[in-house]
C-alpha atoms as a PDB file:
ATOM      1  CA  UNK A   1       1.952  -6.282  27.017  1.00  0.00           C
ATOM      2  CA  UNK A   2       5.555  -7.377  27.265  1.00  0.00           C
ATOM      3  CA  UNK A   3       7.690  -4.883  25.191  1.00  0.00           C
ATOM      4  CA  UNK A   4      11.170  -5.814  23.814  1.00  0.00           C
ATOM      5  CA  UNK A   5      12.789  -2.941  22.989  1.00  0.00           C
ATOM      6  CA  UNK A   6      16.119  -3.066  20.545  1.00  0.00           C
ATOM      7  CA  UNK A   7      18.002   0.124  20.541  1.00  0.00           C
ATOM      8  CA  UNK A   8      20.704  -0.006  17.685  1.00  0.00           C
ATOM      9  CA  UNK A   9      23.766   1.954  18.305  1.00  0.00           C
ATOM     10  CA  UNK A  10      27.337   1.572  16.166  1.00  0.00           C
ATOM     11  CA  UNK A  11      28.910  -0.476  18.791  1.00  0.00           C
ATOM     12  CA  UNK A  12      26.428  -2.114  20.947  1.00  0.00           C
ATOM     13  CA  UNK A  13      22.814  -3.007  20.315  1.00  0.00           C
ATOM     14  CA  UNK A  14      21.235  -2.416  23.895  1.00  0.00           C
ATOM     15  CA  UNK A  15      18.199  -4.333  24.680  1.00  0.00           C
ATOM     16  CA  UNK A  16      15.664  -4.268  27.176  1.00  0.00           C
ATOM     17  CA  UNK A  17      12.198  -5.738  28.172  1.00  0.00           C
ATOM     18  CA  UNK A  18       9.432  -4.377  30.068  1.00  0.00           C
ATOM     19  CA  UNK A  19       9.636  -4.857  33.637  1.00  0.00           C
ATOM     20  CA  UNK A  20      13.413  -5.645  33.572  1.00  0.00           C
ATOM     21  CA  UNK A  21      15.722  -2.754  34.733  1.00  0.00           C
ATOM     22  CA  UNK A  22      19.334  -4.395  33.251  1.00  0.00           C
ATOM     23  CA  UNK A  23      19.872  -4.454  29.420  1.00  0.00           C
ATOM     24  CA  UNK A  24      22.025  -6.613  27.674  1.00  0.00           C
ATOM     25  CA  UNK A  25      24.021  -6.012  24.985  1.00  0.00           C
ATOM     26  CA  UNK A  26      24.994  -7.716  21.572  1.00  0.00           C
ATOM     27  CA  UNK A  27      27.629  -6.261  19.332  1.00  0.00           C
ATOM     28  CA  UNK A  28      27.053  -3.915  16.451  1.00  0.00           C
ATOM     29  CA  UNK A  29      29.416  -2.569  13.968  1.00  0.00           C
ATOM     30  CA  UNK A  30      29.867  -1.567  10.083  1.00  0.00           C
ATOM     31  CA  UNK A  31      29.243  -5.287   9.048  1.00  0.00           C
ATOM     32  CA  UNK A  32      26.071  -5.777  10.835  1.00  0.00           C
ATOM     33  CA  UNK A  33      23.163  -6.479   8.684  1.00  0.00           C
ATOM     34  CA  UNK A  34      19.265  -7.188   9.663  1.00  0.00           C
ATOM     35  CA  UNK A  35      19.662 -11.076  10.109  1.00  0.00           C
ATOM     36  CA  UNK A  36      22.567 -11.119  12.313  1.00  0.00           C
ATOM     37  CA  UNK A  37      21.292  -8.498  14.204  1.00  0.00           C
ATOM     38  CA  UNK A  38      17.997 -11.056  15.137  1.00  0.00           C
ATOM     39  CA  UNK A  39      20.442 -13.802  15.586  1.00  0.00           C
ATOM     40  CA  UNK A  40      22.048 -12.357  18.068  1.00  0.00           C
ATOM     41  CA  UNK A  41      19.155 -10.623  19.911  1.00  0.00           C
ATOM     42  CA  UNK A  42      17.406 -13.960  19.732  1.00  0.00           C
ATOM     43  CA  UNK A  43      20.227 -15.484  21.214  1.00  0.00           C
ATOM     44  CA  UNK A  44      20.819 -13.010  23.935  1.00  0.00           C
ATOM     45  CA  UNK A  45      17.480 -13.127  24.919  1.00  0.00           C
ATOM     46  CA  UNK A  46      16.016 -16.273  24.963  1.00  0.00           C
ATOM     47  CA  UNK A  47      14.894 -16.323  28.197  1.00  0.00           C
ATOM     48  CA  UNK A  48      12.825 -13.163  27.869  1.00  0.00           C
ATOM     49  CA  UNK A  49       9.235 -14.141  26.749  1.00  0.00           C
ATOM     50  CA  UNK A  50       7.688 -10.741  25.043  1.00  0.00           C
ATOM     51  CA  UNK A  51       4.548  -9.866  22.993  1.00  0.00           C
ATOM     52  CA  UNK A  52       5.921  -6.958  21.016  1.00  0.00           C
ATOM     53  CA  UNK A  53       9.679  -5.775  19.591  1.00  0.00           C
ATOM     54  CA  UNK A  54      10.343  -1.985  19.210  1.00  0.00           C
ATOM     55  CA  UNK A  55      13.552  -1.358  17.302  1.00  0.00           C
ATOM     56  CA  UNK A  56      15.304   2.175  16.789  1.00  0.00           C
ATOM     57  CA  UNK A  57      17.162   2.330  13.957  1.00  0.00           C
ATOM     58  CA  UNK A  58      20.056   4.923  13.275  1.00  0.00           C
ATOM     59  CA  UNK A  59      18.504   6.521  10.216  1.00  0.00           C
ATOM     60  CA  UNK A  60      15.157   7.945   8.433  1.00  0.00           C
ATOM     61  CA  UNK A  61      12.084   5.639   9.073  1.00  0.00           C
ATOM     62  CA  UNK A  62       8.925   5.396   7.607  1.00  0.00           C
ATOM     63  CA  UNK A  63       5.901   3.308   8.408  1.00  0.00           C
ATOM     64  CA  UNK A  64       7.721   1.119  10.761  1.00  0.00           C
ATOM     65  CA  UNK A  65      10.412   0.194   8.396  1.00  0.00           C
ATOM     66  CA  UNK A  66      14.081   1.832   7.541  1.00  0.00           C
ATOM     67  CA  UNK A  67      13.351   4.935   4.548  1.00  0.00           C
ATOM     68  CA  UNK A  68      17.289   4.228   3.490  1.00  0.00           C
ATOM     69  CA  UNK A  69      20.520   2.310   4.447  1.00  0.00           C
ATOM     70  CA  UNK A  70      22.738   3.391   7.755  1.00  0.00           C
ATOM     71  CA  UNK A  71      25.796   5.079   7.489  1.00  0.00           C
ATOM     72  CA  UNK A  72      27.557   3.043   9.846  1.00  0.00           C
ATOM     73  CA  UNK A  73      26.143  -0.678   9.623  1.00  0.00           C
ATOM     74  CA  UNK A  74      25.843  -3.092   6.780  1.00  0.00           C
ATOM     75  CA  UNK A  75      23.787  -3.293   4.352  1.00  0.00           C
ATOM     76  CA  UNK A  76      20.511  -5.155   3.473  1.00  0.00           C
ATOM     77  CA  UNK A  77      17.897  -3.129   5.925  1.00  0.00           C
ATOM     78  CA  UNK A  78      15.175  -2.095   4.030  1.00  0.00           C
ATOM     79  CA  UNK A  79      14.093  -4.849   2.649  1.00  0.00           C
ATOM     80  CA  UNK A  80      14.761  -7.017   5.456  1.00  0.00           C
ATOM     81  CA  UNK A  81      11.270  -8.451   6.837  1.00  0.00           C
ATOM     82  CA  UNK A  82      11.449  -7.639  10.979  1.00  0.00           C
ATOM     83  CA  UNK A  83       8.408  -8.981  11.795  1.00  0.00           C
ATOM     84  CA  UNK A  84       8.756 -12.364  10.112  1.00  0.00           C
ATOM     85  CA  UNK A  85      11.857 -12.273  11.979  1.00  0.00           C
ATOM     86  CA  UNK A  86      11.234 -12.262  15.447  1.00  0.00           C
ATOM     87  CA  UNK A  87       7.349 -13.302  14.884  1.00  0.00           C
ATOM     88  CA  UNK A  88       5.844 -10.440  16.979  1.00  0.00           C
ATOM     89  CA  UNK A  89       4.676  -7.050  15.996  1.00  0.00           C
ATOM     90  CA  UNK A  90       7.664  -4.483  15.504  1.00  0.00           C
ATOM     91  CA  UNK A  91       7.408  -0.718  15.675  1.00  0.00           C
ATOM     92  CA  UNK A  92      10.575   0.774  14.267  1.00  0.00           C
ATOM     93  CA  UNK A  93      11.331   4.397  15.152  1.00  0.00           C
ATOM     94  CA  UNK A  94      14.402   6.772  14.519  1.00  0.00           C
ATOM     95  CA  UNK A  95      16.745   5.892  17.442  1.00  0.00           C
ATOM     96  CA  UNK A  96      16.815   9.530  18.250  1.00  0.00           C
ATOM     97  CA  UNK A  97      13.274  10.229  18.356  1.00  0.00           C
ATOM     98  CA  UNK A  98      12.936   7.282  20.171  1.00  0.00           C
ATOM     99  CA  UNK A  99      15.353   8.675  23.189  1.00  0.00           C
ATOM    100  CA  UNK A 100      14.019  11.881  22.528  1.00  0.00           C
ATOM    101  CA  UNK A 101      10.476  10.641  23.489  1.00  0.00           C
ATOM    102  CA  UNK A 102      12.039   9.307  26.304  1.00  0.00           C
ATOM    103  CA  UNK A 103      13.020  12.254  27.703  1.00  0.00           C
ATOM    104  CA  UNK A 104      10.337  14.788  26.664  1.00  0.00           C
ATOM    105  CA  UNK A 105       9.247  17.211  29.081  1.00  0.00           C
ATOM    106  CA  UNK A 106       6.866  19.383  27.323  1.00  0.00           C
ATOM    107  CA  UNK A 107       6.904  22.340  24.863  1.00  0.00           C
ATOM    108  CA  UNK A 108       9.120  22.550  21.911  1.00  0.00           C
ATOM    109  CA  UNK A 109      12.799  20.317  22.327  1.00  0.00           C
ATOM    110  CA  UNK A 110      15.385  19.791  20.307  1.00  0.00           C
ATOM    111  CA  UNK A 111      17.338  16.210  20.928  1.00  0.00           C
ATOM    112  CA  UNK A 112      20.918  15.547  19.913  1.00  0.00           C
ATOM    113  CA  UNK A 113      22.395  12.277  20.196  1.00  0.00           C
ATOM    114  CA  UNK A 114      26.058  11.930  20.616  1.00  0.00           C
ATOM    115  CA  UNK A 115      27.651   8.741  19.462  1.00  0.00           C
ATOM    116  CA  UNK A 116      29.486   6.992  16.929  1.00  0.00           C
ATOM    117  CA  UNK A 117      27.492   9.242  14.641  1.00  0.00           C
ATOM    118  CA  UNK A 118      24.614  11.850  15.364  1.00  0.00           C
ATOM    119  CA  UNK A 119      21.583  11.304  15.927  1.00  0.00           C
ATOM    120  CA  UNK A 120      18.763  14.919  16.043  1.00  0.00           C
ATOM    121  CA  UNK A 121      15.138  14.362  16.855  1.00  0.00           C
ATOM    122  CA  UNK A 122      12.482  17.763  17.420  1.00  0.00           C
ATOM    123  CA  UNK A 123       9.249  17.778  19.489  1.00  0.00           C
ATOM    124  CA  UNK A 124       7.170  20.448  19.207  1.00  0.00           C
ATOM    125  CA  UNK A 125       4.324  20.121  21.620  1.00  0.00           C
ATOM    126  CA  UNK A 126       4.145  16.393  21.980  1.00  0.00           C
ATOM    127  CA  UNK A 127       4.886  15.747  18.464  1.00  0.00           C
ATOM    128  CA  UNK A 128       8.409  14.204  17.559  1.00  0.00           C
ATOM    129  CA  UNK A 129      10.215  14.631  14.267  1.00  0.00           C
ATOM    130  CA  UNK A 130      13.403  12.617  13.222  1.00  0.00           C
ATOM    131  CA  UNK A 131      15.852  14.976  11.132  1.00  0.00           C
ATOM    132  CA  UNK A 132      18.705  14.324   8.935  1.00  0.00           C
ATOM    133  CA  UNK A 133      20.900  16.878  10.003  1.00  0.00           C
ATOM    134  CA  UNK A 134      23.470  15.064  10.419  1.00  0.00           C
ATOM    135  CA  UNK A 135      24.437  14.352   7.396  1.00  0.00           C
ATOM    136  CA  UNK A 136      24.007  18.534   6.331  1.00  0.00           C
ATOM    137  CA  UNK A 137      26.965  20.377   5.419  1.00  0.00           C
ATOM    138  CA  UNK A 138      28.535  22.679   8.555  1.00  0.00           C
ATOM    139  CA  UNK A 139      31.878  23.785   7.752  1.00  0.00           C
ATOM    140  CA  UNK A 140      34.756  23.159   5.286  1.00  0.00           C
ATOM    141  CA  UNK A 141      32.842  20.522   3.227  1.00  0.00           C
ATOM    142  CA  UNK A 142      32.464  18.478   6.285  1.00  0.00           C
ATOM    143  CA  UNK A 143      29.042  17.496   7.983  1.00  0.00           C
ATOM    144  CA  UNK A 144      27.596  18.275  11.575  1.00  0.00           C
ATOM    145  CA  UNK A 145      28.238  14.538  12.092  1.00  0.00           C
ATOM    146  CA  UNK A 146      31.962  15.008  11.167  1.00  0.00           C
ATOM    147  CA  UNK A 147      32.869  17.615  13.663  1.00  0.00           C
ATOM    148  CA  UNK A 148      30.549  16.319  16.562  1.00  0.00           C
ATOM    149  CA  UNK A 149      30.225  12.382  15.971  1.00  0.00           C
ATOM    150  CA  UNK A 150      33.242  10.172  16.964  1.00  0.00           C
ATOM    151  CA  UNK A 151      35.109  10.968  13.715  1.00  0.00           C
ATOM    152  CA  UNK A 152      34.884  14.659  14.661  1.00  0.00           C
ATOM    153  CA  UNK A 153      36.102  13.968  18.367  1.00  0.00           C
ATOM    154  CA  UNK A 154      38.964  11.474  17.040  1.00  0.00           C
ATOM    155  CA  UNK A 155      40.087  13.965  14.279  1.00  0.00           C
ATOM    156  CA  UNK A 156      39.885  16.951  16.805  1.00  0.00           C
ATOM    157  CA  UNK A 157      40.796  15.755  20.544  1.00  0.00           C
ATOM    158  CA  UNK A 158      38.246  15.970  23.218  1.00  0.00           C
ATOM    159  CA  UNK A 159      39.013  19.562  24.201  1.00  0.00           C
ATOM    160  CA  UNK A 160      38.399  20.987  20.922  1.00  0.00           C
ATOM    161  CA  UNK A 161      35.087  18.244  20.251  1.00  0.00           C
ATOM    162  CA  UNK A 162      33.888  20.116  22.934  1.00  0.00           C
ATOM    163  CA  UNK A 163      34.282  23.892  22.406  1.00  0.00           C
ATOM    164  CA  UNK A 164      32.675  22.510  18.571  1.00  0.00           C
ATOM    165  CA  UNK A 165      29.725  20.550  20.862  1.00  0.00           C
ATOM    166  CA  UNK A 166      28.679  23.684  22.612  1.00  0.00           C
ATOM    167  CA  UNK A 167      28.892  25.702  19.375  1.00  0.00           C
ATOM    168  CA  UNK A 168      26.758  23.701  17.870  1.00  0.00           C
ATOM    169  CA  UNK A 169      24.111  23.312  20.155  1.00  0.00           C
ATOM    170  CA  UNK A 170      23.747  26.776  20.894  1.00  0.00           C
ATOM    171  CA  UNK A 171      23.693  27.606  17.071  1.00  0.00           C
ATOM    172  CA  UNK A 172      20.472  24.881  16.847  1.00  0.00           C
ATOM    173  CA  UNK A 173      19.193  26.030  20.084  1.00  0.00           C
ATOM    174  CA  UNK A 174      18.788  29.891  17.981  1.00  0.00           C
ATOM    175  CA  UNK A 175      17.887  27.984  14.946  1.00  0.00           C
ATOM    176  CA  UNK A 176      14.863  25.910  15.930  1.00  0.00           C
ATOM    177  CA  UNK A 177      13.994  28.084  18.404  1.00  0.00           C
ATOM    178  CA  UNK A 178      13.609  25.836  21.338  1.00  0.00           C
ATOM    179  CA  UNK A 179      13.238  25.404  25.113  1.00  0.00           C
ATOM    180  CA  UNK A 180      14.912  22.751  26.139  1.00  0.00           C
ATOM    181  CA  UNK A 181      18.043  21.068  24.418  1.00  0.00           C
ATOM    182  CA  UNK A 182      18.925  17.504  25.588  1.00  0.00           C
ATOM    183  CA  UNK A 183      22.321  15.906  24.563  1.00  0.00           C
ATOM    184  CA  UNK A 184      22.161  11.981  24.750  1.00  0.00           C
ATOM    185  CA  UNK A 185      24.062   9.548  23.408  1.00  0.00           C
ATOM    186  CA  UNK A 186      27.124   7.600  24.916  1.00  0.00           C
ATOM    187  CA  UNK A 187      29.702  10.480  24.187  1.00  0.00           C
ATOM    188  CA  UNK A 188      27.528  13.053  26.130  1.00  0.00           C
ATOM    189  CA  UNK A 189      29.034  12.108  29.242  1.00  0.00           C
ATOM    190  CA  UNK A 190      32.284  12.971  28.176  1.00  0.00           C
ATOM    191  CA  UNK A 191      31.107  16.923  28.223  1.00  0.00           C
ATOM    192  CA  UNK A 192      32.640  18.705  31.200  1.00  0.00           C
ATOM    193  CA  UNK A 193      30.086  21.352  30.538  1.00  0.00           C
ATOM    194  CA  UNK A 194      26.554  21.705  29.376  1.00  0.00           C
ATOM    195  CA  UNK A 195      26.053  24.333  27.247  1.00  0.00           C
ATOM    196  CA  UNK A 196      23.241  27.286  28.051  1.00  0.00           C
ATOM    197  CA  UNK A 197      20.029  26.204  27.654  1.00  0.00           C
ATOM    198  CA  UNK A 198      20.747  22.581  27.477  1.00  0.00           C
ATOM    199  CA  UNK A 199      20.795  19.219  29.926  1.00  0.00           C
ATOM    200  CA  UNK A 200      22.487  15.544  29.687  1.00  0.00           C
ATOM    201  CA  UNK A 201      19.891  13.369  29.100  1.00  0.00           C
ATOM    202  CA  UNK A 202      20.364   9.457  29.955  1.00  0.00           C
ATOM    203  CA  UNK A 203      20.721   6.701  27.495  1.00  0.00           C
ATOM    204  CA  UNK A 204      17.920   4.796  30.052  1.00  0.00           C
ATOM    205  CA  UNK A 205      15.336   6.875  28.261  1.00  0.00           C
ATOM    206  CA  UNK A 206      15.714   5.206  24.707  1.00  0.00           C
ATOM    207  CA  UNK A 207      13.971   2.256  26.319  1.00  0.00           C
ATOM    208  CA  UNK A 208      11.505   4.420  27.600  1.00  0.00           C
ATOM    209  CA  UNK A 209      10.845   5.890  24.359  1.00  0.00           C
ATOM    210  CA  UNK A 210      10.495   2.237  23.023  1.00  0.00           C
ATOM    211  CA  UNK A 211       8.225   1.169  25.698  1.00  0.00           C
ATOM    212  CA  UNK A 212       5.936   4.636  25.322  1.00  0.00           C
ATOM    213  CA  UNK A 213       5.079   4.012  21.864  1.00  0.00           C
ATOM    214  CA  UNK A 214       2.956   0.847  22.496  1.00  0.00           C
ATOM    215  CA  UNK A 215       0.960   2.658  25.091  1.00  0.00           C
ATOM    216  CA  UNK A 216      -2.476   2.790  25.092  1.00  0.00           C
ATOM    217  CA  UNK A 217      -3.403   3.527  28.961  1.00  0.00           C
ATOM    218  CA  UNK A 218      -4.579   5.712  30.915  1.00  0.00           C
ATOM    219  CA  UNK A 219      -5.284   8.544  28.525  1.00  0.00           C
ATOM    220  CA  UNK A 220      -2.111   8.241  26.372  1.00  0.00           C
ATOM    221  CA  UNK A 221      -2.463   8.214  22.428  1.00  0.00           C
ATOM    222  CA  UNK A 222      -0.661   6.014  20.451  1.00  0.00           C
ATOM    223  CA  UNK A 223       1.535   7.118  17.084  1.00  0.00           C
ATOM    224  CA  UNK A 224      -0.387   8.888  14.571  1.00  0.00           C
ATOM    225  CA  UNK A 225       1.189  10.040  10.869  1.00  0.00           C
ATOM    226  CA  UNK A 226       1.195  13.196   9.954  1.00  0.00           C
ATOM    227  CA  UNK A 227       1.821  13.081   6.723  1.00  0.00           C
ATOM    228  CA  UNK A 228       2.804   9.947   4.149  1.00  0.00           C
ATOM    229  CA  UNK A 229       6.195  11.451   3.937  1.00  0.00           C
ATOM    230  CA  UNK A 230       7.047  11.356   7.544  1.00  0.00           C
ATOM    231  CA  UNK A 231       6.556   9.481  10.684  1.00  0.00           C
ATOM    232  CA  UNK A 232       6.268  11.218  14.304  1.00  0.00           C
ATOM    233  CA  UNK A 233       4.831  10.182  17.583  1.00  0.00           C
ATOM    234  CA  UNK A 234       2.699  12.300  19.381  1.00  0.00           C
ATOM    235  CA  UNK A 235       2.918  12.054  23.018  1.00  0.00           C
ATOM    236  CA  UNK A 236       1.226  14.099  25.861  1.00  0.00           C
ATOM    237  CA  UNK A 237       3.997  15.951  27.758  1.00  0.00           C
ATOM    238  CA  UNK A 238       2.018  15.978  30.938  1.00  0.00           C
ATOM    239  CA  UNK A 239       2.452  12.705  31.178  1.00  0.00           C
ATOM    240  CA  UNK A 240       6.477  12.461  29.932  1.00  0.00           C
ATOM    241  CA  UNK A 241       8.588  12.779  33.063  1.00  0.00           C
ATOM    242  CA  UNK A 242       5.963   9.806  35.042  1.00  0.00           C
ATOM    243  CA  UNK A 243       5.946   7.497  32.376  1.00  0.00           C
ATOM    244  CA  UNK A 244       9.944   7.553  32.473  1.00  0.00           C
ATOM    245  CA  UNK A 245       9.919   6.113  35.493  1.00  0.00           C
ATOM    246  CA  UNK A 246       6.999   4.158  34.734  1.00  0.00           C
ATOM    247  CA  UNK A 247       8.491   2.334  31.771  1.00  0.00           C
ATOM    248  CA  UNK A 248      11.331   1.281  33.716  1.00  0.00           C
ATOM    249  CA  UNK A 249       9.679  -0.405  36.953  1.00  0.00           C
END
């Protein structure tokens, strides 16, 4: 099966298809809405035959389709019909669960995504949560997203963002009580340090994520619910750090 997978970020909209290893890009901003988003994909990729779409969208999903409107795009996505749109089966997945699956190891692992906003995903033994904390109140009636999203690192400078960063993460790291902490996202690389406990993860593994939930080979499950409030994958970690590599050959 030839994936496309559409990874939706608040500048770019990175896309890549199985058995490619170069994705191409198509702007994103606060005005982009559903059918200018396939526009543009469809333009950018017409030369890319594919059997299946997976899209991760910034925000709460559930049952393949956006649970509300994203902060930092237009408006119009929940009701917007994807697979009518591109006429293949679509998956849609938080794009932070999606990178998080990605880059699953095993055990319990808490995913932050560092970008134009925030993006936090949790596995806990091969099953992957999305969470909203984001948009939680942290300190002096601003969110986590404010102090550690690009509003938070414009407000602040990068030497302060990051002093904040590393609080943060080792504060969630307590909090959730996990083994590994991956920061993603395209303003991880700005870090000059990793906080305790914690690795860089790389922005290559959102298309693995996409790619992984299709799979139905040798041994590996498929997405399951686990409840009709809330979607998570379920993924077998001895499997995670081959079919990384895998999904990108």
């Amino acid at each position: 099966m030839r994936i496309l997978v559409v990874d939706i970020g608040g500048n770019n909209i990175k896309l890549l298809l199985s058995g490619h290893h170069t994705p191409r890009k198509v702007p994103s901003g606060p005005d982009l809405t559903p059918g200018r988003m396939v526009a543009g994909i469809r333009k950018a990729v017409a030369d890319w035959k594919y059997d299946a779409v997976t899209i991760g969208f910034p925000g709460p999903v559930k049952d393949d389709r956006p649970a509300a409107e994203p902060k930092n795009l237009g408006r119009g996505w929940m009701r917007y019909d994807y697979r009518r749109a591109f006429g293949k089966p679509v998956r849609m997945i938080n794009d932070a669960a999606m990178q998080a699956l990605g880059s699953y190891k095993g055990g319990r692992m808490l995913f932050l995504g560092l970008g134009t906003g925030l993006g936090v995903a949790l596995i806990l033994d091969g099953v992957v949560h999305a969470l909203e904390l984001a948009h939680l109140s942290y300190r002096n009636g601003k969110t986590y997203e404010d102090f550690i999203g690009k509003r938070g690192q414009d407000r602040m400078g990068k030497k302060r963002w990051r002093r904040v960063v590393s609080e943060i993460v080792t504060r969630l790291r307590e909090a959730f009580q996990v083994e590994d902490v991956v920061i993603g996202g395209g303003n991880a690389k700005q870090l000059k340090e990793v906080p305790p406990g914690a690795r860089l993860g790389n922005n290559a593994n959102a298309f693995a994520g996409g790619f992984r939930i299709w799979a139905d080979r040798r041994g590996r499950r498929r997405p399951r619910r686990a409840s009709p409030d809330q979607s998570v994958q379920e993924v077998r970690p001895e499997s995670a750090r081959a079919y990384v590599v895998e999904a990108l050959n």
